[in-house]
Protein backbone atom coordinates (compact mmCIF):
# COMPACT_ATOMS: atom_id res chain seq x y z
CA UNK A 1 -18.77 -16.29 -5.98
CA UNK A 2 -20.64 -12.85 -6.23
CA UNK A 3 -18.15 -11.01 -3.76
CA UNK A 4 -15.44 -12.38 -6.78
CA UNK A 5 -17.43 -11.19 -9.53
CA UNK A 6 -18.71 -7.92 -9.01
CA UNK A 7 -17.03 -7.06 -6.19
CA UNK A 8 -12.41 -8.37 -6.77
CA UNK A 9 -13.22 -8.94 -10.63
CA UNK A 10 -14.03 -5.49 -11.54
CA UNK A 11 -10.64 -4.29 -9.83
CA UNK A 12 -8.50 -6.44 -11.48
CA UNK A 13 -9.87 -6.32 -15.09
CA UNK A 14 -8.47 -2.86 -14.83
CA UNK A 15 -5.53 -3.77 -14.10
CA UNK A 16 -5.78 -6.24 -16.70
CA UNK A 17 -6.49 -3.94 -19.25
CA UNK A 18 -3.55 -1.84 -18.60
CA UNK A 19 -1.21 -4.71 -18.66
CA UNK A 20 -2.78 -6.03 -21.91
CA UNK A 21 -2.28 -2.67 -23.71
CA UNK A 22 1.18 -2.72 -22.57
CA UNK A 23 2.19 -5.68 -23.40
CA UNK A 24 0.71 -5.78 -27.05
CA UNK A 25 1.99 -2.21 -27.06
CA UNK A 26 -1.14 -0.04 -27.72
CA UNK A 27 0.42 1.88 -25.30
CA UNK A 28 4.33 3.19 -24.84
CA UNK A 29 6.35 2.38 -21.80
CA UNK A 30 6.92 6.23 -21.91
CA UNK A 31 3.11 6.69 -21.71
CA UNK A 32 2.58 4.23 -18.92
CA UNK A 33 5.52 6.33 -16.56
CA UNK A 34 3.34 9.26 -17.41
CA UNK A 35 0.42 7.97 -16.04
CA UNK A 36 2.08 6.46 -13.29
CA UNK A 37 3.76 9.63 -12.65
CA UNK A 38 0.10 12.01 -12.72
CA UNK A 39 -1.14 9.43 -10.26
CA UNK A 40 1.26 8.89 -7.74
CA UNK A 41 2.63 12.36 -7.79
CA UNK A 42 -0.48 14.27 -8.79
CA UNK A 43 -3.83 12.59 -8.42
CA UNK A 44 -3.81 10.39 -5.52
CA UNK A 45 -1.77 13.26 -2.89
CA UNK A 46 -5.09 15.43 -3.98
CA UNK A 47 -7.43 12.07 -3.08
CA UNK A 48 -6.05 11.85 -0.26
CA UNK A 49 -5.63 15.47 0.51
CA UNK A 50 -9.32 15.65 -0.03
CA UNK A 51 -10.20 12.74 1.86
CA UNK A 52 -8.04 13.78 4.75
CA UNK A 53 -8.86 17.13 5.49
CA UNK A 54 -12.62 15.84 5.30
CA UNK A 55 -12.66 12.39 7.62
CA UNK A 56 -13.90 13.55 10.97
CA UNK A 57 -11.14 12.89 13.13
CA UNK A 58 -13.00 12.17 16.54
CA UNK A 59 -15.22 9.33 14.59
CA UNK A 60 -12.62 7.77 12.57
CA UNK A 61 -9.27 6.76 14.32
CA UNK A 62 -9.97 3.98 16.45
CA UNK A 63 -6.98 2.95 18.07
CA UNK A 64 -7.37 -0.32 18.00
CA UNK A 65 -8.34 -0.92 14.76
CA UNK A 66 -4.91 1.08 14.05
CA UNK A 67 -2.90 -1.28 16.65
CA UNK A 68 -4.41 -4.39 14.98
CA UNK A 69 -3.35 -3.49 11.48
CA UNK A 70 -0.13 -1.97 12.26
CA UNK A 71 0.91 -4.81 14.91
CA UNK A 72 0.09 -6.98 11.71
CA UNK A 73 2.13 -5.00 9.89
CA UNK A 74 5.03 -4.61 12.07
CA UNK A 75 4.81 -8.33 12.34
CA UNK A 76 5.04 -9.24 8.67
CA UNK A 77 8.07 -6.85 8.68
CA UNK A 78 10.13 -8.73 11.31
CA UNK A 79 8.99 -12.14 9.74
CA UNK A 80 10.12 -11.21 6.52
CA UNK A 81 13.62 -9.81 7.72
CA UNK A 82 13.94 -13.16 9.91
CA UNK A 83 12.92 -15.06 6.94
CA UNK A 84 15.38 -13.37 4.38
CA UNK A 85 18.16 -14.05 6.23
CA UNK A 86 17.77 -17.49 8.09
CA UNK A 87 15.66 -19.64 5.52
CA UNK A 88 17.30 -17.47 2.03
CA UNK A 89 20.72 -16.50 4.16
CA UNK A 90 20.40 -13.09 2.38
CA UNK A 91 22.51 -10.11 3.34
CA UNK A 92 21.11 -7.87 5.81
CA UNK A 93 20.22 -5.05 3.44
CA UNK A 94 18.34 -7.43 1.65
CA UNK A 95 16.66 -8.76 3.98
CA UNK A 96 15.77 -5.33 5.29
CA UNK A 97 14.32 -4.74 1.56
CA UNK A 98 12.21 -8.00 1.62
CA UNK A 99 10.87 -7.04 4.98
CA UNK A 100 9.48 -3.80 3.73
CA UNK A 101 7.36 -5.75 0.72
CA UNK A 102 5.94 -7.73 3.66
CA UNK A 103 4.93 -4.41 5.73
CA UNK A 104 3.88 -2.16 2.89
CA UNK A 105 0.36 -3.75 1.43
CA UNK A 106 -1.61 -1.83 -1.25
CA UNK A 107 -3.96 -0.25 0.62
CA UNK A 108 -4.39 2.20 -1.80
CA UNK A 109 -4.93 1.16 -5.49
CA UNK A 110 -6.15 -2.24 -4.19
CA UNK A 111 -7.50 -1.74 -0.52
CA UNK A 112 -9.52 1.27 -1.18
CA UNK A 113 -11.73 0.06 -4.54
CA UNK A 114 -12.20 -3.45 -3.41
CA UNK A 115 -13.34 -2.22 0.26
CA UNK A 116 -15.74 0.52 -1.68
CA UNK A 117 -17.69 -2.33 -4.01
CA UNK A 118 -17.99 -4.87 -0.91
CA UNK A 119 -18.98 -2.32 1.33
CA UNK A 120 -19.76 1.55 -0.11
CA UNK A 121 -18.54 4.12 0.35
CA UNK A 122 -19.58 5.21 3.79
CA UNK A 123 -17.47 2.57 4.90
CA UNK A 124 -14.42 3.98 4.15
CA UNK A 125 -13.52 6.16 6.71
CA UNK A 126 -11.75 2.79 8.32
CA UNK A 127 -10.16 2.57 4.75
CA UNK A 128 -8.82 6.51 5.16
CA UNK A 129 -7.54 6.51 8.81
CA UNK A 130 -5.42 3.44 7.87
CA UNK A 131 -4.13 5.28 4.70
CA UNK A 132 -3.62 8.11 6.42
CA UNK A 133 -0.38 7.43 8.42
CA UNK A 134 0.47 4.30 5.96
CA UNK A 135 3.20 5.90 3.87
CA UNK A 136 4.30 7.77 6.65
CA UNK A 137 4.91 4.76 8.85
CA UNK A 138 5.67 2.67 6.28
CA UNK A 139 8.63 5.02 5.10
CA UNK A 140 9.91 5.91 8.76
CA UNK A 141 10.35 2.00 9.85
CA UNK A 142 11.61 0.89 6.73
CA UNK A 143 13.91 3.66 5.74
CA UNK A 144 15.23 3.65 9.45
CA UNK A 145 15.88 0.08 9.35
CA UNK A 146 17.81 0.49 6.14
CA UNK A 147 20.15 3.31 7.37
CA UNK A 148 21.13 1.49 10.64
CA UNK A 149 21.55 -1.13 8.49
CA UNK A 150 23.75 0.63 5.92
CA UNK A 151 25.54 3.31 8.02
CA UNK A 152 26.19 1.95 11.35
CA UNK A 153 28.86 4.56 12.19
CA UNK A 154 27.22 7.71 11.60
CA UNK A 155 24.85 9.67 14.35
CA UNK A 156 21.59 9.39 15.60
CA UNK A 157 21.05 13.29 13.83
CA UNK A 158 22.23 11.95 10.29
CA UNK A 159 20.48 8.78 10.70
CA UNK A 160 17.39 11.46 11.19
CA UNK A 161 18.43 13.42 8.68
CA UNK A 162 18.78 10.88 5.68
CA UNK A 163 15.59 9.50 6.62
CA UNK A 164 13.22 12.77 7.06
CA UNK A 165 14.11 13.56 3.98
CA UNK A 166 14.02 10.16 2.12
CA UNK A 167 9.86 10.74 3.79
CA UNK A 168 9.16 14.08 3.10
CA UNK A 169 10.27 13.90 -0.56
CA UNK A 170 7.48 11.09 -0.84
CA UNK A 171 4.29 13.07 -2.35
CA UNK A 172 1.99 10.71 -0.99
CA UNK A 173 3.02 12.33 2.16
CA UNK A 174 3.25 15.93 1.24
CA UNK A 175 -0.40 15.18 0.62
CA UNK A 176 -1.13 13.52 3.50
CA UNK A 177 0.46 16.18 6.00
CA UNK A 178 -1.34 19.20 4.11
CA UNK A 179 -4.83 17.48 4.59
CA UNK A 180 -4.01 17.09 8.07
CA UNK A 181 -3.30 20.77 8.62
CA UNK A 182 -6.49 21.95 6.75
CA UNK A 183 -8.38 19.40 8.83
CA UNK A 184 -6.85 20.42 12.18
CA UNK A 185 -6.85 24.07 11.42
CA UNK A 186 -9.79 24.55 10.09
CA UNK A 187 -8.76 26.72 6.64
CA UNK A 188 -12.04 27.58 4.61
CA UNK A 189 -11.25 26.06 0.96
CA UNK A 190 -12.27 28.38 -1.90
CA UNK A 191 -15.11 26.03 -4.12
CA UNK A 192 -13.29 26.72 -7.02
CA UNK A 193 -10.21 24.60 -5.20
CA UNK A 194 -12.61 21.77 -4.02
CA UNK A 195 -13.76 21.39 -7.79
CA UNK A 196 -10.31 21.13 -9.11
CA UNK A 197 -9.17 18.85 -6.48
CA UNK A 198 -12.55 16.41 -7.16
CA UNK A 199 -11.84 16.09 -10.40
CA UNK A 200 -8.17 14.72 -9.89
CA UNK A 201 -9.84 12.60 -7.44
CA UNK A 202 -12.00 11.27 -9.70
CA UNK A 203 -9.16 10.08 -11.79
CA UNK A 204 -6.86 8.83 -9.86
CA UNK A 205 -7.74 5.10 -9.32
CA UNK A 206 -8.49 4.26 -12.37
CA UNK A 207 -5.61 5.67 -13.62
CA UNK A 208 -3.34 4.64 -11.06
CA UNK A 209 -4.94 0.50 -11.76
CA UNK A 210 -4.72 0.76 -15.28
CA UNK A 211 -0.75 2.12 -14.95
CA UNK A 212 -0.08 -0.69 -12.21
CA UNK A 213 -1.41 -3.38 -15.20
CA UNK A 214 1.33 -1.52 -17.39
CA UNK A 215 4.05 -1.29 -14.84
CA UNK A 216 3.58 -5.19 -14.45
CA UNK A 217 4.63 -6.25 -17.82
CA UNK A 218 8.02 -5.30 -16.86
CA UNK A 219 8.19 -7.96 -13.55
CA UNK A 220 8.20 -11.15 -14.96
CA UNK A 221 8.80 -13.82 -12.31
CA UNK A 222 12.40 -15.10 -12.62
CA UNK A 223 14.32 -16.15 -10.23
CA UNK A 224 14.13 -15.98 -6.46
CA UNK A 225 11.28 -17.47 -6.54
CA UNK A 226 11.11 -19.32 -3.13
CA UNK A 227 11.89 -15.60 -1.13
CA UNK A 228 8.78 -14.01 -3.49
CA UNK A 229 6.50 -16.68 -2.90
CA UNK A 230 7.57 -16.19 1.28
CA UNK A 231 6.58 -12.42 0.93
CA UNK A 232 3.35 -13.27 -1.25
CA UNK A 233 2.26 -15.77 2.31
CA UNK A 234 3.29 -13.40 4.54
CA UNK A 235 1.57 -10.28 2.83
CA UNK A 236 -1.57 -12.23 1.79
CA UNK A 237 -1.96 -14.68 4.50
CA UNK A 238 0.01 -13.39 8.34
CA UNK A 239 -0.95 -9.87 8.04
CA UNK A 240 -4.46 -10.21 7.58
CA UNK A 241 -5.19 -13.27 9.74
CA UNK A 242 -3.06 -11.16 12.76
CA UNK A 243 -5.24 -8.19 12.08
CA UNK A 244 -8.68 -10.33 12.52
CA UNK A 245 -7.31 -12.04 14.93
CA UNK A 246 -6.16 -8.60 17.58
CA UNK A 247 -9.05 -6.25 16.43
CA UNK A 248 -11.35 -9.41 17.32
CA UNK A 249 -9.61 -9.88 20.83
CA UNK A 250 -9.84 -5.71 20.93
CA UNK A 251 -13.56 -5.84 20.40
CA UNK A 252 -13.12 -3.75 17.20
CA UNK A 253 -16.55 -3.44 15.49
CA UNK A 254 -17.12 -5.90 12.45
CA UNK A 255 -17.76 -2.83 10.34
CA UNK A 256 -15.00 -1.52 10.93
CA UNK A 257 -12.30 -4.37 11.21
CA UNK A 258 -13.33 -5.81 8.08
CA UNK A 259 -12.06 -3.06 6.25
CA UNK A 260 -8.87 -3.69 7.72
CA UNK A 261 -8.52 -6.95 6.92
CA UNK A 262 -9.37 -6.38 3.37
CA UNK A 263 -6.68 -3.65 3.41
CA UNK A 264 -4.19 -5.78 5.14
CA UNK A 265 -4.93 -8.65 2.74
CA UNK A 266 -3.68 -6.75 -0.03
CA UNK A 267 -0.70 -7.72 -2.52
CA UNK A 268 2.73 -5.54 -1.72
CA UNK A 269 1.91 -2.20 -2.86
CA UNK A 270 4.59 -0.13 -5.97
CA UNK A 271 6.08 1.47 -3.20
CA UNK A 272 8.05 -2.02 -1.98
CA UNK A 273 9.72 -2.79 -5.43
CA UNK A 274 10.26 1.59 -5.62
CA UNK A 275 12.05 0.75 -1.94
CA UNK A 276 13.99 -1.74 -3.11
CA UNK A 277 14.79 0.09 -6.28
CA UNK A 278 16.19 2.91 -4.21
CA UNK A 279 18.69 1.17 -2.21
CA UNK A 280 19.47 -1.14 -5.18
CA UNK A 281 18.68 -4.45 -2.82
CA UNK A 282 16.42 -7.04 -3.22
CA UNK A 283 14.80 -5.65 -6.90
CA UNK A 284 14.20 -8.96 -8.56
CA UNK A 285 12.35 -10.75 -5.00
CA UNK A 286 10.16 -7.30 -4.91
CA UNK A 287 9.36 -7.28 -8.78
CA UNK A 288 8.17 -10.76 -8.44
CA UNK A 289 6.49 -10.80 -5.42
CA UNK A 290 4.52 -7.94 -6.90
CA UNK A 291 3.53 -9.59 -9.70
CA UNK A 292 2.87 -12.59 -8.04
CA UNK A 293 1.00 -11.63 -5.18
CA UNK A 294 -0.99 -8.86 -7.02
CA UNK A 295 -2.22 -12.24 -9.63
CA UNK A 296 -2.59 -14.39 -6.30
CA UNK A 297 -4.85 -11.33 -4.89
CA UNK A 298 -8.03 -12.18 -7.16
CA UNK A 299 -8.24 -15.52 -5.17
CA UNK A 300 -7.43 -14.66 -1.65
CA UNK A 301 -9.47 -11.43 -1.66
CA UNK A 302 -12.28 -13.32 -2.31
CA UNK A 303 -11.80 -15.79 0.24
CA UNK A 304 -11.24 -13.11 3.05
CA UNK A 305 -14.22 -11.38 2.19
CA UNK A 306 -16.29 -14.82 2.03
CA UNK A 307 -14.80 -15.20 5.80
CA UNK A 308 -15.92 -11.52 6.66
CA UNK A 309 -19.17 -11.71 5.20
């Protein structure tokens, strides 16, 4: 019950707090895409640019803490795509849309504060080298999916095209791939820089929880409720238990794997309803699977990190 309270609780009141303003309208809907918009675009791209070009790269990617997550991952994506269209007989761009808000969990405005208050922040190195090439994957295998999907007929160099560019207009990514070439290259940063950059840092969870509370108000559950509560198993439930279950077998370190459990426990992240709202497909399963599995997250956070000690 601890791990719950100070650890999940903290998180989510947050979250609560932005939803609450929202929906008694203390704060605007125009005010709540604001904030969304200087964390997603602004804030987090310089966390993780700062976070990036500072992880030691030799001591934090272990490959098989990657394999187990993204095996998970990949896993959740083909269940949810099988699921869509044999148990919900959806069409195929749907079901390519449902299978994305199994793969993408929220590492980042969930993941990353609940695996800092269970286990500090030294821990999250395992946290980072996940996050690092999450969008990007994320992005490549789901977009690619969609535009075999939706444009069977055109080349393998269009099918490239459209989807290089759907990624590389992602900020997330922009800041992802610059923190990579500082890290790799070895560019001094000017102090002044690393000030700036640490105070959007500083801002850009709690921001970025207290704009996902107000984004909320807008997915009420309704409808398709059977396919959102499929995503909400597989996302909360599969991913997680197949990431314990391979980085055990690996012989991935407990300190490490547990912070990829946590992360792959996570509720579907923005980024799958923002997918679905893209291609038009799916909106109202990935609205209220959101909602849904970022409520259902309070309880099953705290019962993976009761199993993970």
């Amino acid at each position: 019950m601890g791990a719950l309270i100070e650890v999940v609780l903290p998180v989510f009141f947050v979250i609560g707090f932005g939803y609450l303003a929202a929906y008694r309208k203390w704060i605007s809907t125009p005010s709540i895409d604001g904030l969304m918009v200087f964390s997603q675009k602004f804030a987090i791209p310089c966390l993780l640019f700062l976070a990036i070009s500072q992880l030691d790269l030799t001591q934090s990617f272990d490959i098989r803490l990657l394999a187990s997550f993204y095996i998970g991952a990949v896993s959740g994506f083909a269940v949810g795509i099988l699921g869509a269209r044999f148990l919900f007989a959806r069409p195929w761009e749907d079901c390519i849309a449902i299978g994305f808000c199994c793969l993408f969990s929220n590492s980042l405005l969930l993941g990353l504060p609940i695996s800092e208050r269970a286990y500090g922040e030294a821990s999250l190195a395992a946290n980072f080298s996940i996050i690092s090439i999450h969008s990007p994957f994320c992005y490549l295998v789901g977009i690619t999916a969609m535009e075999l999907v939706r444009n069977a007929g055109r080349t393998r160099a269009e099918t490239a095209r459209s989807v290089l560019k759907a990624m590389f207009s992602n900020s997330l990514i922009i800041g992802i791939v610059l923190g990579l070439i500082f890290n790799l290259s070895g560019l001094p940063m000017p102090d002044v820089m690393s000030s700036a950059l640490e105070l959007m840092r500083r801002a850009a969870l709690p921001a970025a929880l207290f704009g996902l509370g107000g984004v909320l108000v807008r997915y009420r559950p309704e409808g398709d409720l059977a396919t959102a509560l499929f995503v909400v198993a597989v996302s909360l439930i599969l991913h997680p238990a197949i990431t314990l279950g391979l980085g055990n077998t690996l012989g991935v370190p407990h300190d490490t794997l547990r912070n990829g459990v946590v992360t792959a426990a996570m509720a579907p992240g923005v980024n799958a309803y923002l997918f679905a709202d893209m291609y038009g497909k799916a909106r109202r399963v990935a609205a209220t699977a959101l909602l849904l599995g970022t409520a259902f997250c309070v309880v099953t956070a705290w019962v993976w990190l009761q199993l993970l000690g």
